[in-house]
Protein backbone atom coordinates (compact mmCIF):
# COMPACT_ATOMS: atom_id res chain seq x y z
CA UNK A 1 0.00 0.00 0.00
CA UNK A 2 2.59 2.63 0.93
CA UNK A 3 4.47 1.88 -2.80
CA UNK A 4 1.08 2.64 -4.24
CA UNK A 5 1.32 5.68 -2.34
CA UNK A 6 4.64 6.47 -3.15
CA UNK A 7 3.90 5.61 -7.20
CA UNK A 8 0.96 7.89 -6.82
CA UNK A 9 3.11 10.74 -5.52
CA UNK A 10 5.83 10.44 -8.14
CA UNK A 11 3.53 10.85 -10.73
CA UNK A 12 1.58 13.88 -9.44
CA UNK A 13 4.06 15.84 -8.79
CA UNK A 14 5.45 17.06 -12.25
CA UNK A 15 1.93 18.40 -12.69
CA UNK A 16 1.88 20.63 -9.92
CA UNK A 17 5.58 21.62 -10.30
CA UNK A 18 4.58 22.66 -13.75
CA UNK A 19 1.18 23.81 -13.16
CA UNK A 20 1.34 27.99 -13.85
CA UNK A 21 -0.17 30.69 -11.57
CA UNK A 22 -3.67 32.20 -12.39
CA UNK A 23 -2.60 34.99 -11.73
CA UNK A 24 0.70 37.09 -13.57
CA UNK A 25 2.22 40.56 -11.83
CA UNK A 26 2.63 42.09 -14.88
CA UNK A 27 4.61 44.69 -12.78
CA UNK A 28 7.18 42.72 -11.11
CA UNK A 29 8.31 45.05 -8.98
CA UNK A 30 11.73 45.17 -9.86
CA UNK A 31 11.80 46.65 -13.50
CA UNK A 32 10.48 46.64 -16.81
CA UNK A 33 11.87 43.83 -18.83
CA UNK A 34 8.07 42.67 -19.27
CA UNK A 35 7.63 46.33 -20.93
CA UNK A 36 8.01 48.30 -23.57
CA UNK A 37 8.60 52.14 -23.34
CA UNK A 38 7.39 54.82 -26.38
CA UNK A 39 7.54 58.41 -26.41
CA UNK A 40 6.52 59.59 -29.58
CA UNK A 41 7.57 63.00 -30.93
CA UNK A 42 8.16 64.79 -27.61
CA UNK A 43 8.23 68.30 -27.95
CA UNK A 44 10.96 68.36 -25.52
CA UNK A 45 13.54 65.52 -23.70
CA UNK A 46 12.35 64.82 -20.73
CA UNK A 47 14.38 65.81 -17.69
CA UNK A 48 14.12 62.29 -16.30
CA UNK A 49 12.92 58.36 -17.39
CA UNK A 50 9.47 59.15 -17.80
CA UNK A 51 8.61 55.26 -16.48
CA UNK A 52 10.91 53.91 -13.25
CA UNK A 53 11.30 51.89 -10.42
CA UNK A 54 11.57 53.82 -7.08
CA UNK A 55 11.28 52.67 -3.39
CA UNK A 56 9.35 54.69 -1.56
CA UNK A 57 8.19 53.79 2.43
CA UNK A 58 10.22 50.75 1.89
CA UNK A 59 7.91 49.35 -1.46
CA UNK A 60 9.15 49.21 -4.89
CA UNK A 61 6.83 50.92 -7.01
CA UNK A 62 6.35 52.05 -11.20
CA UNK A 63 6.40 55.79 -10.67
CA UNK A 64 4.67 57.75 -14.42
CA UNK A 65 6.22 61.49 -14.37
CA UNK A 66 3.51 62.47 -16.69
CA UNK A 67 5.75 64.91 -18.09
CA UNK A 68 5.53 64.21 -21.64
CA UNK A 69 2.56 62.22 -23.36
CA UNK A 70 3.78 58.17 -23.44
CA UNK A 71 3.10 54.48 -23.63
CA UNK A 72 4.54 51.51 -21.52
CA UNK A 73 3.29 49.06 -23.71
CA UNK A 74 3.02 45.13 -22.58
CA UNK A 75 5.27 43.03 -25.13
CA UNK A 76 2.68 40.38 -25.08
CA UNK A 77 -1.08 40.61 -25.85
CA UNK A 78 -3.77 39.48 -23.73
CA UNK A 79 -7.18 38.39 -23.83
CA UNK A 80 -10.19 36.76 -21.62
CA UNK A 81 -8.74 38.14 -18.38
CA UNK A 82 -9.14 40.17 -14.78
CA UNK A 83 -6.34 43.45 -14.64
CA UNK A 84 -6.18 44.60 -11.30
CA UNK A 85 -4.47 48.05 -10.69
CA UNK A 86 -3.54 50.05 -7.77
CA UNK A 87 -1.97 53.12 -7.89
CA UNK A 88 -2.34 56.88 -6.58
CA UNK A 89 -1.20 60.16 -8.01
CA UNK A 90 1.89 61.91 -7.08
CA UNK A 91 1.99 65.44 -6.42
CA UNK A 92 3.99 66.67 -9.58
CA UNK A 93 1.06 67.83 -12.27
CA UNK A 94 2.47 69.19 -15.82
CA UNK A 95 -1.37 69.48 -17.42
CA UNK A 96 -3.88 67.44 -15.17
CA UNK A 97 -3.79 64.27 -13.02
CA UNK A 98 -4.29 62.23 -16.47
CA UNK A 99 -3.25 58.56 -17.38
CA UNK A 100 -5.37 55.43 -18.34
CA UNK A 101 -5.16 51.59 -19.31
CA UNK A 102 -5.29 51.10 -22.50
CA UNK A 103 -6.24 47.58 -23.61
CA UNK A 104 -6.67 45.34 -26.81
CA UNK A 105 -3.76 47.22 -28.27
CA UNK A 106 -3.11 46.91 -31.54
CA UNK A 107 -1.39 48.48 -35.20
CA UNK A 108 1.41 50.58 -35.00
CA UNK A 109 2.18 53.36 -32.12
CA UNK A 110 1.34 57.20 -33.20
CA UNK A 111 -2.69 55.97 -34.20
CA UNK A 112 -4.26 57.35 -31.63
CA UNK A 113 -3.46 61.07 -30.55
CA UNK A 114 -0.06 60.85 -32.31
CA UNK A 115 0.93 58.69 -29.33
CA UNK A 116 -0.67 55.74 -28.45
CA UNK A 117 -1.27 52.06 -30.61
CA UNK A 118 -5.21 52.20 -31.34
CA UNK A 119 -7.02 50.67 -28.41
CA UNK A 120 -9.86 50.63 -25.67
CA UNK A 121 -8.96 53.18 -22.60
CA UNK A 122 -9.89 52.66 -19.01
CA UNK A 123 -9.82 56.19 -17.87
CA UNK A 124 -8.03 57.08 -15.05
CA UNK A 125 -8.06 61.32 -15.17
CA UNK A 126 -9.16 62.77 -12.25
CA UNK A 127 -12.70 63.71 -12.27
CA UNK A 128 -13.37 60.80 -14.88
CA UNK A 129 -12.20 58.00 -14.08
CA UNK A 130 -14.19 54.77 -15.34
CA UNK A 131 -14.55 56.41 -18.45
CA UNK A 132 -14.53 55.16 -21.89
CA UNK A 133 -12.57 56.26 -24.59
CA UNK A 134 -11.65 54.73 -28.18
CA UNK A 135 -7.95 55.17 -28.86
CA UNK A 136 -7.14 55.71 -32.77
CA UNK A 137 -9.51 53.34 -34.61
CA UNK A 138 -11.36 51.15 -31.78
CA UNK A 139 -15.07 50.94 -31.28
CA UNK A 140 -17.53 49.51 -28.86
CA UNK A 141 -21.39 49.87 -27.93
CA UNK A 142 -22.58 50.99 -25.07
CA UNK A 143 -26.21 51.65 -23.00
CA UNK A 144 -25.91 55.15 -22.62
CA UNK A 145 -28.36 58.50 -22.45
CA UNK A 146 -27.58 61.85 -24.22
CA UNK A 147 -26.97 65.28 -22.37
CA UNK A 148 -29.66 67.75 -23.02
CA UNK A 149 -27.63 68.94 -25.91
CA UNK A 150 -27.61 65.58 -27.29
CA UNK A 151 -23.17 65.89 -27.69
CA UNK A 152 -22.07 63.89 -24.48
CA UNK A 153 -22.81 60.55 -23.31
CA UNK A 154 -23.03 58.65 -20.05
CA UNK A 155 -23.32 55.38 -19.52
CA UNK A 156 -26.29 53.79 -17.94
CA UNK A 157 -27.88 50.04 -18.16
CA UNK A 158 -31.30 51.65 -18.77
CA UNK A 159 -30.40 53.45 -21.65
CA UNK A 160 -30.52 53.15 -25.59
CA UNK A 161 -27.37 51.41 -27.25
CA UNK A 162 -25.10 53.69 -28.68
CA UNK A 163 -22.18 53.18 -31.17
CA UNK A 164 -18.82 54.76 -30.14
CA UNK A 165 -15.83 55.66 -32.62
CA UNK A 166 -14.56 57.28 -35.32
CA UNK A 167 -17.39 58.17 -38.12
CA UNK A 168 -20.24 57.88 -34.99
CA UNK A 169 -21.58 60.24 -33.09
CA UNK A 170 -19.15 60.04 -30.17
CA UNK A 171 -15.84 58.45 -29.16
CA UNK A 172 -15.94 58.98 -25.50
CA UNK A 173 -18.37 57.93 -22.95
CA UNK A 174 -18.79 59.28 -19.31
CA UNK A 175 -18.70 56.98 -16.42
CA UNK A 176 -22.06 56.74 -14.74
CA UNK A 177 -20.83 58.06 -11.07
CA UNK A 178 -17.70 59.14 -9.61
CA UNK A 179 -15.68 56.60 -7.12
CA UNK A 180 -12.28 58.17 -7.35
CA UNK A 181 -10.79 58.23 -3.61
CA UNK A 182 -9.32 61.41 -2.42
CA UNK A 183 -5.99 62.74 -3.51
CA UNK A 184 -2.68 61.09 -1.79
CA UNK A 185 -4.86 57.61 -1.23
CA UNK A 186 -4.45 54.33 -3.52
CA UNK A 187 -7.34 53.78 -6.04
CA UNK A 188 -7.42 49.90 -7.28
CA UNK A 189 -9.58 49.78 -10.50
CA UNK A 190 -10.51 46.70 -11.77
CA UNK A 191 -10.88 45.66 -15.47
CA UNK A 192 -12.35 42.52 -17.04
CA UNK A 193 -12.36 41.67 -20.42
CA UNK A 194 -14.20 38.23 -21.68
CA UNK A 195 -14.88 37.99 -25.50
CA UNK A 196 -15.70 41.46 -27.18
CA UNK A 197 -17.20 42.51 -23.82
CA UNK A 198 -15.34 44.72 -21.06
CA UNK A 199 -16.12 46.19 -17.63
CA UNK A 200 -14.64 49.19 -15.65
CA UNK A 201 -14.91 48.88 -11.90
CA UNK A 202 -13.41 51.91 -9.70
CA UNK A 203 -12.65 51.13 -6.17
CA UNK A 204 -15.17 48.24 -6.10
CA UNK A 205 -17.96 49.56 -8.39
CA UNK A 206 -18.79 49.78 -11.64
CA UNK A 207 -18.53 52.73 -13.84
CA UNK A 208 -18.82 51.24 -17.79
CA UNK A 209 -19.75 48.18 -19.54
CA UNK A 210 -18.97 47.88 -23.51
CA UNK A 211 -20.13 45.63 -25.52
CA UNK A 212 -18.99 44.02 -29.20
CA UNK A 213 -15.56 45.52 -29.02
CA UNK A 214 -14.13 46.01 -32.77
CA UNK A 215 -11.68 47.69 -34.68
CA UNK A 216 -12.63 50.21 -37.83
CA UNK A 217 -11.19 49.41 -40.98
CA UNK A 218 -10.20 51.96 -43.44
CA UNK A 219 -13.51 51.07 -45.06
CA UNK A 220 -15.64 51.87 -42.30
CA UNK A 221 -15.75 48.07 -41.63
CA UNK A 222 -15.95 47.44 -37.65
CA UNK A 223 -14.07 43.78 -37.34
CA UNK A 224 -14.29 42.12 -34.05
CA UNK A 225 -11.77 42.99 -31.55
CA UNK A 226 -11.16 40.68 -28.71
CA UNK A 227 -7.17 40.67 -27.12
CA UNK A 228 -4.12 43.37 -27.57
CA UNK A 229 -1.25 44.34 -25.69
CA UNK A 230 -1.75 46.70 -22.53
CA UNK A 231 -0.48 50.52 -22.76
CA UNK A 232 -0.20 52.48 -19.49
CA UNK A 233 -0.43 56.32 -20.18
CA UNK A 234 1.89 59.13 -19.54
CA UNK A 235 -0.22 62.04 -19.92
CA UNK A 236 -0.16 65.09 -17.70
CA UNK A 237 0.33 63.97 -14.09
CA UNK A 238 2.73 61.93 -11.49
CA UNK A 239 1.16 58.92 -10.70
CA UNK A 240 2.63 55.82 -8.56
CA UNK A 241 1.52 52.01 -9.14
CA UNK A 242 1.71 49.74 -6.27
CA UNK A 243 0.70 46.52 -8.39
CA UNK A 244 -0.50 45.34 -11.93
CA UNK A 245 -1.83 41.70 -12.18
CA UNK A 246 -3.73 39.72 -14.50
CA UNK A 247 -5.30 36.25 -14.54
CA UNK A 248 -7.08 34.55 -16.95
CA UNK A 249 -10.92 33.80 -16.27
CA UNK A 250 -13.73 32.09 -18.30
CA UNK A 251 -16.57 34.87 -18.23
CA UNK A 252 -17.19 38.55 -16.53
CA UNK A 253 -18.74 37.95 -12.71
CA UNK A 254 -22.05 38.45 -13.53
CA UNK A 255 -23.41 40.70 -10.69
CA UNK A 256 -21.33 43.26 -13.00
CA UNK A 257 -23.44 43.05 -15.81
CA UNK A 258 -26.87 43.68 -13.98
């Protein structure tokens, strides 16, 4: 009986010595080999690396200067996953405490805003964050209602589905409340992604759902967009991140879709 045992054991083992982690820090917390780092046509050098390491109260952290507009761009692409990020701003502010995630990056930097790979953005600017933006040539749909001007949108599960992109009627959509915590603390904003359908969740509740994520073609032609790489903005203001993870999952929890 113990050889049974013993046979048993043996053969288990390689499968959970080789079993991977659910969950990736795609910020180590050491540096930025998992990264890549592009600053477009700065009008100016910047005085210092726009995206570091730095210990600060005894914690490594990515520190964003904001000082020019930039892109730390994930070498790999993802797809069907949970990005959890926590970060607060610093005190340095060049424009406005601005940055966002930008997600199912794809196509060449320099498409969206001269800067940026064309993409899906998680804002994280002060005063909207939870937002929805498309980057360069993305698009997505959206429950939203007009203001009384019938030029802005906000989203809101009641409302009429609304296309979002270049050649519609918008390309931004405003968050349906406001769950940013007060300057200095640490925000942790959630994003899941599971097929061509997204949710933003700031500080444990959600701002934005999109739905049938695609990509415009030159034609006008939306084409399904489901996985990209990951850009984290520089864009205006200091901001520190504590973590970045991500884990594969097999649908969006689905007390967020209510």
């Amino acid at each position: 009986m113990m050889r049974k045992h013993l046979i048993l054991v043996v053969f288990l083992l390689p499968l959970f010595v080789s079993a991977k982690p659910r969950e990736v820090k795609l910020f180590n917390g050491k540096n930025l080999k998992n990264w890549e780092i592009y600053l477009g046509a700065a009008a100016a050098q910047p005085k210092e690396p726009i995206f570091s390491v730095v210990k600060l109260s005894g914690e490594n952290l990515l520190r964003i200067t904001g000082e020019v507009n930039a892109s730390l761009a994930s070498k790999e692409e993802y797809g069907n996953y949970h990005l959890k990020m926590v970060f607060r701003w610093g005190e340095k502010v060049f424009k406005q405490k601005n940055s966002g995630i930008l997600y199912h990056s794809y196509a060449p930097f320099g498409d969206g805003l001269g800067v940026w790979m064309s993409s899906h953005e998680f804002q994280l600017c002060t005063g909207k964050m939870g937002d929805s933006y498309c980057m360069g040539n993305s698009y997505f749909e959206i429950t939203a209602v007009k203001d009384a001007e019938g030029k802005s949108f906000r989203y809101d599960p009641q409302g009429a589905n609304s296309k979002f992109g270049v050649g519609f009627p918008a390309k931004n959509c405003s968050k349906r409340a406001d769950h940013e915590k007060p300057a200095g603390e640490w925000n942790e904003v959630d994003l899941y992604c599971f097929g061509r359908n997204s949710v933003h969740v700031v500080n444990g509740v959600v701002t934005m759902v999109n739905n049938n994520s695609g990509r415009i073609e030159k034609d006008g032609k939306v084409l399904p967009l489901d996985k990209g790489r990951i850009q984290i903005q520089s864009e205006g203001g200091e901001l520190y991140i504590k973590s970045i993870t991500i884990e594969k999952i097999d649908r969006i929890p689905t007390e967020f879709l209510k």
